[in-house]
C-alpha atoms as a PDB file:
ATOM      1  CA  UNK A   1       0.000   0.000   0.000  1.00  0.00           C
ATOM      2  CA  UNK A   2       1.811   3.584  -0.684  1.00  0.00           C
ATOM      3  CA  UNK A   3       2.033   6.200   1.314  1.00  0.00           C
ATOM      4  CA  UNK A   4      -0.306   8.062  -0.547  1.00  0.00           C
ATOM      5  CA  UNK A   5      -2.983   5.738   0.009  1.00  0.00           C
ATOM      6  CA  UNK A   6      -2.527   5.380   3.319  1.00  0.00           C
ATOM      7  CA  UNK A   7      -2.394   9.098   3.754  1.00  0.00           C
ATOM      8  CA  UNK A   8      -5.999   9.343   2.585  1.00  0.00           C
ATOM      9  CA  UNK A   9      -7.075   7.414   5.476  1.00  0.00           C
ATOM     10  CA  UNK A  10      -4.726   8.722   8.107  1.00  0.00           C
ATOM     11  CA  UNK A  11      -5.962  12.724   7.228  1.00  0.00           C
ATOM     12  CA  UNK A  12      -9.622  11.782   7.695  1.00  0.00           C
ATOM     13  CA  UNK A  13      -8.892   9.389  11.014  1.00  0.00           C
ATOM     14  CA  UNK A  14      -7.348  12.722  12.618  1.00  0.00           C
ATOM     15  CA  UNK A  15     -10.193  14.978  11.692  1.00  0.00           C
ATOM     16  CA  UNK A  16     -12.505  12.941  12.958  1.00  0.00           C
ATOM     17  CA  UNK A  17     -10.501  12.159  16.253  1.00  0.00           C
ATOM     18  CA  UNK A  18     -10.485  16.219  16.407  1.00  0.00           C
ATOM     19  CA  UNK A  19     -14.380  16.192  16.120  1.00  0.00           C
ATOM     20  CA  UNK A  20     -15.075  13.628  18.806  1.00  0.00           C
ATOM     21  CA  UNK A  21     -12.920  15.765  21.172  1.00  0.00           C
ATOM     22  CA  UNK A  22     -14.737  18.881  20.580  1.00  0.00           C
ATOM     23  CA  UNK A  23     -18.152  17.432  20.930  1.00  0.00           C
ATOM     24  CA  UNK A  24     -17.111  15.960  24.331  1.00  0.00           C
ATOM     25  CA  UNK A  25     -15.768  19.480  25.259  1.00  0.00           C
ATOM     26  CA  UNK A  26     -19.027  21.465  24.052  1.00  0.00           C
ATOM     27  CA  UNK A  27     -20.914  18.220  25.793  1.00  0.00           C
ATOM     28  CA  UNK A  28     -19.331  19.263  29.208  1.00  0.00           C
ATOM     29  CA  UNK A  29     -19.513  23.144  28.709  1.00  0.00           C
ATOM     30  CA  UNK A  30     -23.303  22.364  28.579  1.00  0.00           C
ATOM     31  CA  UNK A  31     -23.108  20.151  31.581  1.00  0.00           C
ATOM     32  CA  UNK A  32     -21.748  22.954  33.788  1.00  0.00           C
ATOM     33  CA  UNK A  33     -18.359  23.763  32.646  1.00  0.00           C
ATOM     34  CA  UNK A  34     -15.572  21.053  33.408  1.00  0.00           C
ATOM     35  CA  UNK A  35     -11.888  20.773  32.058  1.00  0.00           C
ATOM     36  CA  UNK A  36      -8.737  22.402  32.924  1.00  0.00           C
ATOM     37  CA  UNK A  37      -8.049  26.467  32.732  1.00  0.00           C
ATOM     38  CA  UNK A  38      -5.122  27.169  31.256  1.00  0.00           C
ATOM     39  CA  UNK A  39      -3.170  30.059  32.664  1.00  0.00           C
ATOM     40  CA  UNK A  40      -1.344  31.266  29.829  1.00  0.00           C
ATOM     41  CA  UNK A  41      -4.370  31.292  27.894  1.00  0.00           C
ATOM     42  CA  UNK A  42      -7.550  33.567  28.493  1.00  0.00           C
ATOM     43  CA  UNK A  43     -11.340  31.758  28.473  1.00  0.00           C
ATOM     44  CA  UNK A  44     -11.910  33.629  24.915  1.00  0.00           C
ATOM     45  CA  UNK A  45      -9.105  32.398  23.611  1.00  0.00           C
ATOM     46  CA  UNK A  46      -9.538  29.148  24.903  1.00  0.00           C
ATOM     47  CA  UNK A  47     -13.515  28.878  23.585  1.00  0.00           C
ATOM     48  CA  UNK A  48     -11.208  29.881  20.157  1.00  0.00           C
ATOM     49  CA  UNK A  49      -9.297  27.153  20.359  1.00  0.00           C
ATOM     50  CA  UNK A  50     -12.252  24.380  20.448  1.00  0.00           C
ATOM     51  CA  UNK A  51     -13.800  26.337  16.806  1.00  0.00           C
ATOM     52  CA  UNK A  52     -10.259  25.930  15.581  1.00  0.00           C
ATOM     53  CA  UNK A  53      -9.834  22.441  16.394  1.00  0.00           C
ATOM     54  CA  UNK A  54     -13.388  22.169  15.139  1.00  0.00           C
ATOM     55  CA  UNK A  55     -12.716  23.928  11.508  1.00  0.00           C
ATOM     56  CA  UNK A  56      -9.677  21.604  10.999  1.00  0.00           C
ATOM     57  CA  UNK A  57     -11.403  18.770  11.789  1.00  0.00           C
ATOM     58  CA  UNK A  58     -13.605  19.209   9.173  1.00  0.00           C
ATOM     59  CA  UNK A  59     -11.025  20.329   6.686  1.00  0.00           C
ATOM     60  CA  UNK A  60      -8.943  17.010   7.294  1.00  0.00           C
ATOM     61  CA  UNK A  61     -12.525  14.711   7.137  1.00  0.00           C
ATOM     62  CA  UNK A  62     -13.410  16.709   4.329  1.00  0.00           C
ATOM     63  CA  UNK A  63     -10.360  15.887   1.959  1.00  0.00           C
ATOM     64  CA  UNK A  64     -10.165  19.219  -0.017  1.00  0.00           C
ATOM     65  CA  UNK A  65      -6.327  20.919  -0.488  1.00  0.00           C
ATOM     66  CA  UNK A  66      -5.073  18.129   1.006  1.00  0.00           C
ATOM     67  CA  UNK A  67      -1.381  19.521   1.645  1.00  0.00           C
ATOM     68  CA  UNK A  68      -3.187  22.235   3.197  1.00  0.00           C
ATOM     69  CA  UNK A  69      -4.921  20.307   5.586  1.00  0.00           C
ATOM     70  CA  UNK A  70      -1.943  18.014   6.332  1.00  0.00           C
ATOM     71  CA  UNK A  71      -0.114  21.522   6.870  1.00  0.00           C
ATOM     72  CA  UNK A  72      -2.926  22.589   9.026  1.00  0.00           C
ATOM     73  CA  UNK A  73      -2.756  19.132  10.697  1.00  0.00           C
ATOM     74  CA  UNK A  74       0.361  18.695  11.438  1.00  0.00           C
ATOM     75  CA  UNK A  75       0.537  22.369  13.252  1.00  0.00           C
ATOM     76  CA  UNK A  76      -2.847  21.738  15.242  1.00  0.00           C
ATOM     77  CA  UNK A  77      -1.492  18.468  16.960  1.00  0.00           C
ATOM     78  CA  UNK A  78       1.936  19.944  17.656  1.00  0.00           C
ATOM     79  CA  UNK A  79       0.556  22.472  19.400  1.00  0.00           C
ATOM     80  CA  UNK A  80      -1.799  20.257  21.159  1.00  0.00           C
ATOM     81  CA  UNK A  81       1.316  17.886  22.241  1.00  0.00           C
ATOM     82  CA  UNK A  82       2.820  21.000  23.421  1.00  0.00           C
ATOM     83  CA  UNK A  83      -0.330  22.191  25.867  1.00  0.00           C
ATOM     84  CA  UNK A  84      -0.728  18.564  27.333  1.00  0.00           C
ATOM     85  CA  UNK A  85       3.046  18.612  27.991  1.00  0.00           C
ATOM     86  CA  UNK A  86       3.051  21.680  29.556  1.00  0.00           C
ATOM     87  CA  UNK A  87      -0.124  20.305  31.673  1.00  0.00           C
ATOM     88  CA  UNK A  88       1.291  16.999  32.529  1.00  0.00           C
ATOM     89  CA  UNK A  89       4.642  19.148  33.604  1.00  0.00           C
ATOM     90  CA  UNK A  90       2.572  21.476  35.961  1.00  0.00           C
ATOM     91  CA  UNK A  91       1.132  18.285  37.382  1.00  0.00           C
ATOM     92  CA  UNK A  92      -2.550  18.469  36.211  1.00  0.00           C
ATOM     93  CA  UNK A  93      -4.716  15.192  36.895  1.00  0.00           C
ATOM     94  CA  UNK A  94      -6.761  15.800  34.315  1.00  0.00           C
ATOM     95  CA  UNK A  95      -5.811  17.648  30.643  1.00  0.00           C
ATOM     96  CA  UNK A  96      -9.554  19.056  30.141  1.00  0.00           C
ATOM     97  CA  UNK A  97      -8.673  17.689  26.200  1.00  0.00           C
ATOM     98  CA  UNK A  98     -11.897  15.377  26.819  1.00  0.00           C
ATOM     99  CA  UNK A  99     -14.891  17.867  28.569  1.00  0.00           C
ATOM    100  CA  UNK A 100     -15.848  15.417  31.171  1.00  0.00           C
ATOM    101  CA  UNK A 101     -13.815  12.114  30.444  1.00  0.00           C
ATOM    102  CA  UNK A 102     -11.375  12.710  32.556  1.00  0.00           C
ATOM    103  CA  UNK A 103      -7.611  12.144  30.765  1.00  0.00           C
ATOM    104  CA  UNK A 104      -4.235  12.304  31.954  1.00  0.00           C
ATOM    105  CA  UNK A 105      -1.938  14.611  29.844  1.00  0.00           C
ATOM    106  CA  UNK A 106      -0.042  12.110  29.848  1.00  0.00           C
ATOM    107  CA  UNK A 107      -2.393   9.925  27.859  1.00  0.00           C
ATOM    108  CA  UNK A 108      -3.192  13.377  25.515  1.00  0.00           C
ATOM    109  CA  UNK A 109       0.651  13.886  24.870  1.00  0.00           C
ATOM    110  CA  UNK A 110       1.373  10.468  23.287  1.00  0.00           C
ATOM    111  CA  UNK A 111      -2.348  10.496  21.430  1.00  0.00           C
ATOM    112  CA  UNK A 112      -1.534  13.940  19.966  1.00  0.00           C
ATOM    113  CA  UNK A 113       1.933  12.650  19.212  1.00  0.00           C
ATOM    114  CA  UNK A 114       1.168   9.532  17.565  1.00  0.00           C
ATOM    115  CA  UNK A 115      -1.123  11.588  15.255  1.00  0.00           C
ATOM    116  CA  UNK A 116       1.879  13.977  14.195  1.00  0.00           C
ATOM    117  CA  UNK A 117       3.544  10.894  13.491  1.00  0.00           C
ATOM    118  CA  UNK A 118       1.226   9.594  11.813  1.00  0.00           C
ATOM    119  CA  UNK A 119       0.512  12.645   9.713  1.00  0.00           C
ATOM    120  CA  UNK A 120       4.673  13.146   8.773  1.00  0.00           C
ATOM    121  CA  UNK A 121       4.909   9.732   8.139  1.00  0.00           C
ATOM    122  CA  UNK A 122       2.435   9.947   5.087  1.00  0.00           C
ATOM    123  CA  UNK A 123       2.868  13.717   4.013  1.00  0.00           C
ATOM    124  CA  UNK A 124       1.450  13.928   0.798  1.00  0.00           C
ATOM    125  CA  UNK A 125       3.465  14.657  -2.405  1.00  0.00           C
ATOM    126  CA  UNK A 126       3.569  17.088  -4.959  1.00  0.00           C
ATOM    127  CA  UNK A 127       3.896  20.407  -5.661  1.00  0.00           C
ATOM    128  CA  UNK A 128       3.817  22.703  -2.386  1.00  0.00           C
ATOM    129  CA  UNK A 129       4.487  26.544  -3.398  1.00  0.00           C
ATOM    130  CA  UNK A 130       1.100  26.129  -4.962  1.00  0.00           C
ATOM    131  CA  UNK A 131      -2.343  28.153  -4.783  1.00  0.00           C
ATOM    132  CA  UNK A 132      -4.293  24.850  -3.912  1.00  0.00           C
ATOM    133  CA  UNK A 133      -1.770  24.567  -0.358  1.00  0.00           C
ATOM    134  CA  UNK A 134      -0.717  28.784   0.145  1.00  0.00           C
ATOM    135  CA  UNK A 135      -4.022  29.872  -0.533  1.00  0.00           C
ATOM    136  CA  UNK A 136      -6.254  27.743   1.979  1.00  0.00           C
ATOM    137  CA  UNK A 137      -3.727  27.867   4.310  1.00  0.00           C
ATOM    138  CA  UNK A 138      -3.421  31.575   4.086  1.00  0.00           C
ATOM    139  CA  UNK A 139      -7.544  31.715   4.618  1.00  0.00           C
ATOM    140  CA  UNK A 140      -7.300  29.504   7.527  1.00  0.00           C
ATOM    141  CA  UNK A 141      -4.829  32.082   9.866  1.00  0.00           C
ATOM    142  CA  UNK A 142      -6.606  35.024   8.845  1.00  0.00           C
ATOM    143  CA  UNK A 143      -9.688  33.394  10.130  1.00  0.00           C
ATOM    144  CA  UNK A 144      -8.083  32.508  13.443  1.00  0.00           C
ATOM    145  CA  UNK A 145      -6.472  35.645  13.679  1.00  0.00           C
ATOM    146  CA  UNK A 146      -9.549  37.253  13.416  1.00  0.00           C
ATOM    147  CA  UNK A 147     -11.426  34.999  15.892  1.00  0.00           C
ATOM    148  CA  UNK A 148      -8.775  35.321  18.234  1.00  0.00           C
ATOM    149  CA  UNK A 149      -9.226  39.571  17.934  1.00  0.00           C
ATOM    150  CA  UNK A 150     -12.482  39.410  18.259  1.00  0.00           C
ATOM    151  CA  UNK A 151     -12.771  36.891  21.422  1.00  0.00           C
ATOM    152  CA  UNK A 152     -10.894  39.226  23.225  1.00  0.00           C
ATOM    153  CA  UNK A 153     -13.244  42.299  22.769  1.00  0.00           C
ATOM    154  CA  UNK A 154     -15.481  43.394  25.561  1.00  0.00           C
ATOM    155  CA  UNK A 155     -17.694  44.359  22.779  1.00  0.00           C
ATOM    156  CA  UNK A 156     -18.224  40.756  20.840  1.00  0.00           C
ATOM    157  CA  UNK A 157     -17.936  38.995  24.005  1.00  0.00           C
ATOM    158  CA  UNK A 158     -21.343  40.879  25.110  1.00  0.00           C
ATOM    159  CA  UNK A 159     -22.748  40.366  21.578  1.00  0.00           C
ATOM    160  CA  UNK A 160     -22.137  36.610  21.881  1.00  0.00           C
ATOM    161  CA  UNK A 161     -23.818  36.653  25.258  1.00  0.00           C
ATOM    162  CA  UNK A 162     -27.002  38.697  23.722  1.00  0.00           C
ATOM    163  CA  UNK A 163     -26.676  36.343  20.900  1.00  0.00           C
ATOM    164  CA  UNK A 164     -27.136  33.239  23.638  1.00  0.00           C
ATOM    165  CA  UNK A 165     -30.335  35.073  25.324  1.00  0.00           C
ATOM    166  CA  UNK A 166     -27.834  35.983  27.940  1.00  0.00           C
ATOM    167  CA  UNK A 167     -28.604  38.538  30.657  1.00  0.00           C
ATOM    168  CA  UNK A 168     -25.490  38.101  33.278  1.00  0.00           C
ATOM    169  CA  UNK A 169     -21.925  37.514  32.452  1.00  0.00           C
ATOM    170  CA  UNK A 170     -18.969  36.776  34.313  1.00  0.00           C
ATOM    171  CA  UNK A 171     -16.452  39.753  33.805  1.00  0.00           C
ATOM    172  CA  UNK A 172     -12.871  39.066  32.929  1.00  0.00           C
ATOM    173  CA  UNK A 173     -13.609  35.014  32.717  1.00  0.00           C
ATOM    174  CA  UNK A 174     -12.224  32.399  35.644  1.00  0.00           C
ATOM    175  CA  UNK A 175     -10.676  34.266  38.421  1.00  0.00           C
ATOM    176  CA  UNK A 176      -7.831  32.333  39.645  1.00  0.00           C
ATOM    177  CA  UNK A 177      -7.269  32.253  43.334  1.00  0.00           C
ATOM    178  CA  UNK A 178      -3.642  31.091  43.209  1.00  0.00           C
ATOM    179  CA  UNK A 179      -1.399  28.851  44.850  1.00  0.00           C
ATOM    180  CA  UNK A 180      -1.885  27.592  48.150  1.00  0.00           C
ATOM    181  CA  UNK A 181      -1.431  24.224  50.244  1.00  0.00           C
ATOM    182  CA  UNK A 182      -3.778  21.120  50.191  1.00  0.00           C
ATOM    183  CA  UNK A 183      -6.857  21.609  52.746  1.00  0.00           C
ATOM    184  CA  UNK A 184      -6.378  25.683  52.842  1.00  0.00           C
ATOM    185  CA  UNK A 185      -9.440  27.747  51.771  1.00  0.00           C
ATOM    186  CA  UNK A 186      -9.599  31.589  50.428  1.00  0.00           C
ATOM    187  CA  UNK A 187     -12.292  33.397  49.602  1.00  0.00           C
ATOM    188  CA  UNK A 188     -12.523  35.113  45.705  1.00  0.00           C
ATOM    189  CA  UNK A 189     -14.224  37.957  44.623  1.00  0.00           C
ATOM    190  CA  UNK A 190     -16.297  37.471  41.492  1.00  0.00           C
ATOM    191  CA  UNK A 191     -17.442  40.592  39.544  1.00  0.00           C
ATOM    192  CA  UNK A 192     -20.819  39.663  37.233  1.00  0.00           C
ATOM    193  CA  UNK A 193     -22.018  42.597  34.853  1.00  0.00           C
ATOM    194  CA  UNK A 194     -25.346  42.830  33.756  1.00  0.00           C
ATOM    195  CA  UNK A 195     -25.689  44.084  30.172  1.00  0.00           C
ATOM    196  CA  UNK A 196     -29.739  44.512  30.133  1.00  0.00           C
ATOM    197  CA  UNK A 197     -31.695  47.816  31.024  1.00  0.00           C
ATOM    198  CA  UNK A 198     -33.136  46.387  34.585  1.00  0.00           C
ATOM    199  CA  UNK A 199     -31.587  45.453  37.722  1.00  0.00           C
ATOM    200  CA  UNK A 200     -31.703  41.935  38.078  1.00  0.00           C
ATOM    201  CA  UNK A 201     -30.398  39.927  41.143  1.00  0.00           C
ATOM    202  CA  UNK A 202     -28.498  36.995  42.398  1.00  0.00           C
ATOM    203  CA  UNK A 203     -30.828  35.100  44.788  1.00  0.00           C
ATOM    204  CA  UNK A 204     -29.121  31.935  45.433  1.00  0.00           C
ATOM    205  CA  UNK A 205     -26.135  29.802  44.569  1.00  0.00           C
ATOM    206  CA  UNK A 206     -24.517  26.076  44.904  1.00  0.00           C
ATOM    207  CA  UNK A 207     -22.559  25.456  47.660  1.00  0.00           C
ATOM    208  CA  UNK A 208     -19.845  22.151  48.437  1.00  0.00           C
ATOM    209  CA  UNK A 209     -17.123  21.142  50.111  1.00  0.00           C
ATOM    210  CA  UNK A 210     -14.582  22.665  47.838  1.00  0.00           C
ATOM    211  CA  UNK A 211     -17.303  25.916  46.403  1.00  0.00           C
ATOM    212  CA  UNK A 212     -19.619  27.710  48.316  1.00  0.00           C
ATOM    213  CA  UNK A 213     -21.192  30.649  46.307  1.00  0.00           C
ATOM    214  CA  UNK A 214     -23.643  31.877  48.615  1.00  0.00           C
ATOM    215  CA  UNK A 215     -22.131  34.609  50.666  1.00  0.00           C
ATOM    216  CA  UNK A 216     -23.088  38.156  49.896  1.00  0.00           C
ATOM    217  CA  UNK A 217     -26.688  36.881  47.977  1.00  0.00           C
ATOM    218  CA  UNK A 218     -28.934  37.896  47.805  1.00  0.00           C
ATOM    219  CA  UNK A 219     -27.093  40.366  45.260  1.00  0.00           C
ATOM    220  CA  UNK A 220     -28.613  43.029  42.887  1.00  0.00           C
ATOM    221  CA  UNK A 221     -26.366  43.418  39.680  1.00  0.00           C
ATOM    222  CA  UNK A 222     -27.937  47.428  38.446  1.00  0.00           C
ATOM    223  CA  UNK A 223     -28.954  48.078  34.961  1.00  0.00           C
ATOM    224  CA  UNK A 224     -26.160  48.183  32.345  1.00  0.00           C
ATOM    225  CA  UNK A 225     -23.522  47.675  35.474  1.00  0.00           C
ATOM    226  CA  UNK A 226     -21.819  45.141  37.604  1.00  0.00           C
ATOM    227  CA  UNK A 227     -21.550  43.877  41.151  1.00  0.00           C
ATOM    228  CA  UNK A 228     -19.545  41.645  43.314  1.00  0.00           C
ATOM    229  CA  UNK A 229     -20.054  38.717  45.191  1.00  0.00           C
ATOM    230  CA  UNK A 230     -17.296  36.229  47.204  1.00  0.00           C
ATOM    231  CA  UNK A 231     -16.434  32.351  46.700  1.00  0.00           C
ATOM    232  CA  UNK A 232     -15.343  30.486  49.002  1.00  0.00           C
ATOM    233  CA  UNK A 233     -12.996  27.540  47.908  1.00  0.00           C
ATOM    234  CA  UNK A 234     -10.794  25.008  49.112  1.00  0.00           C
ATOM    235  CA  UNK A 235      -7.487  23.894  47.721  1.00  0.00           C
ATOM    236  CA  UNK A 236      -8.688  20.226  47.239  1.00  0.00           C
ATOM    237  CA  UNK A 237      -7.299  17.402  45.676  1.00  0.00           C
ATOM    238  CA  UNK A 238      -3.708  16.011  44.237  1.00  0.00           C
ATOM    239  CA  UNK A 239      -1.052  18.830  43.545  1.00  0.00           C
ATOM    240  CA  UNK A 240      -1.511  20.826  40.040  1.00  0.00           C
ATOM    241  CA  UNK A 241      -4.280  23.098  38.665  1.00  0.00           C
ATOM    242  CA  UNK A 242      -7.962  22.593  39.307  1.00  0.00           C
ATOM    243  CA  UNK A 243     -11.204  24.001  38.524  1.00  0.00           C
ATOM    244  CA  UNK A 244     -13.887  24.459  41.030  1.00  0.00           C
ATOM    245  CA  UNK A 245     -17.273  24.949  39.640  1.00  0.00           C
ATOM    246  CA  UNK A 246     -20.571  26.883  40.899  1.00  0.00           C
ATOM    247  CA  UNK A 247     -23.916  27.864  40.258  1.00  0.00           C
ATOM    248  CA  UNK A 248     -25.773  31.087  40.753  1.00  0.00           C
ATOM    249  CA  UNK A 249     -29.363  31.242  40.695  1.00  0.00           C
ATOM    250  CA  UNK A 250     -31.096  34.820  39.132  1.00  0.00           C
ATOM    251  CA  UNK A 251     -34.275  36.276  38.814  1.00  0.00           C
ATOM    252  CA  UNK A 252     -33.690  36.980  35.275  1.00  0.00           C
ATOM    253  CA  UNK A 253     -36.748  35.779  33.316  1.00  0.00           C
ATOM    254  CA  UNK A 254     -34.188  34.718  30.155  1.00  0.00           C
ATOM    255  CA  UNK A 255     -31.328  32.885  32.464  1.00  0.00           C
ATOM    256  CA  UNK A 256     -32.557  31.871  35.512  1.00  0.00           C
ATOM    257  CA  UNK A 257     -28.818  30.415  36.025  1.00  0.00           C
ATOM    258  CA  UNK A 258     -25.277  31.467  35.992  1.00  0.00           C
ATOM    259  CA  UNK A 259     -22.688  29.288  35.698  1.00  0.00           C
ATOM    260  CA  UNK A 260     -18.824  30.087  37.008  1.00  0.00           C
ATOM    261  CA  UNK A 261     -15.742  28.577  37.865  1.00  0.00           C
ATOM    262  CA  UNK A 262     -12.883  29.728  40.201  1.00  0.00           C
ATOM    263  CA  UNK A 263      -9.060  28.537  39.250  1.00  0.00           C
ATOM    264  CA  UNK A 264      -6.404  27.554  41.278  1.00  0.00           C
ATOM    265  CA  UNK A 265      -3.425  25.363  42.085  1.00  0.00           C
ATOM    266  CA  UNK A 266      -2.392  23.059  44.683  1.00  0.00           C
ATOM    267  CA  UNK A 267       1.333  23.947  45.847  1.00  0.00           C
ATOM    268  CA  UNK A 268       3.044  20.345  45.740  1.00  0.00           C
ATOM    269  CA  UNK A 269       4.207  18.910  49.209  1.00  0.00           C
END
């Protein structure tokens, strides 16, 4: 069998092992918002990243400019390799890769490297410097360029929220509460902004052993501003980052919930 044969199975096998990935990560956004925050990266950017992996999914399933997709590809999985790595260095349990199937980075690192592998091993031949590989590829990082931008605008991000029937948003995404020993607890600020024209209110919230969101509420978030309201969490779990998730219940006739999530790490023994 050549390698160019092979290669036509081996481009749409990745796409579609990008696809199943993203529909487990939009699968647990929906559930509540699970996974791993990553600190060099902001929310936006990371909600980016999952359209990305989504667009070059289907551009590897879909077969078309197939040096541009292998080009795409190959980047998209290196990078990948590169954010478990850094994730199983920093001593996550989990990589978040996976929305609620929980997956060591460990396990992400050699399934992200075995499909650059893969993808090198049967690079397709041909002519490169051409319009059917510069031009699609060219297309593709002015599209992520541009969703990147525009993720990190206050201005879209309240669009999008509008867009989802949204009344209350989180401002400034995950706060992260920082390092601290196994068993300690701190308490977080989190600022909501309300970008309707009534004052709406926070009138309960989730509370567990490691999040309790129910100090300061009942809260009213005014008209068109924003408001601020404490977690408590506790540093639980084995050493690396973690993601403590909770609920706030509004009076808000289009979202009668808000869901947040406070970051942290636990400092290794």
């Amino acid at each position: 069998m050549s390698r160019t044969t092979v290669g036509r199975v081996v481009l749409p096998l990745c796409g579609v092992f990008l696809l199943a990935a993203v529909a487990l990560k939009v699968q647990g956004i929906s559930a509540g918002g699970v996974g791993q925050t990553l600190t060099l990266l902001s929310p936006q950017v990371q909600f980016v990243g999952m359209e990305v992996e989504a667009l070059v999914a289907i551009w590897l399933v879909s077969g078309y400019a197939r040096r541009g997709a292998w080009l795409a590809g190959v980047v998209l999985f290196a990078i990948l390799a590169t954010v478990s790595a850094y994730l199983a260095w920093n001593g996550q349990a989990s990589c978040g890769c996976f929305g609620r199937v929980e997956v060591s980075p460990w396990v992400s690192l050699v399934l992200d490297a075995v499909c650059v592998v893969a993808l090198v091993a049967t690079r397709p031949t041909g002519q490169w410097l051409s319009t059917n590989t510069l031009l699609p590829a060219s297309v593709a990082m002015l599209v992520v360029g541009g969703l990147i931008a525009a993720s990190e605008s206050d201005g879209a991000r309240r669009e999008l929220a509008r867009f989802r029937g949204e009344a209350l948003l989180l401002d400034g995404g995950d706060p992260d509460a920082g390092t601290a020993p196994k068993g300690e607890s701190r308490i977080v600020p989190v600022t909501v902004e309300n970008i309707t024209d009534a004052d709406l209110r926070l009138i309960g919230g989730t509370a567990s052993c490691s999040c309790v969101a129910t100090y300061d509420l009942p809260l009213t978030v005014p008209a068109g501003g924003k408001a601020t309201a404490n977690v408590k969490i506790k540093f639980t779990g084995e050493s690396g980052r973690f993601k403590h998730t909770f609920v706030w219940y509004t009076d808000a006739p289009s979202q009668t919930q808000l869901s947040g999530s406070v970051t942290g790490q636990v400092a290794a023994e």
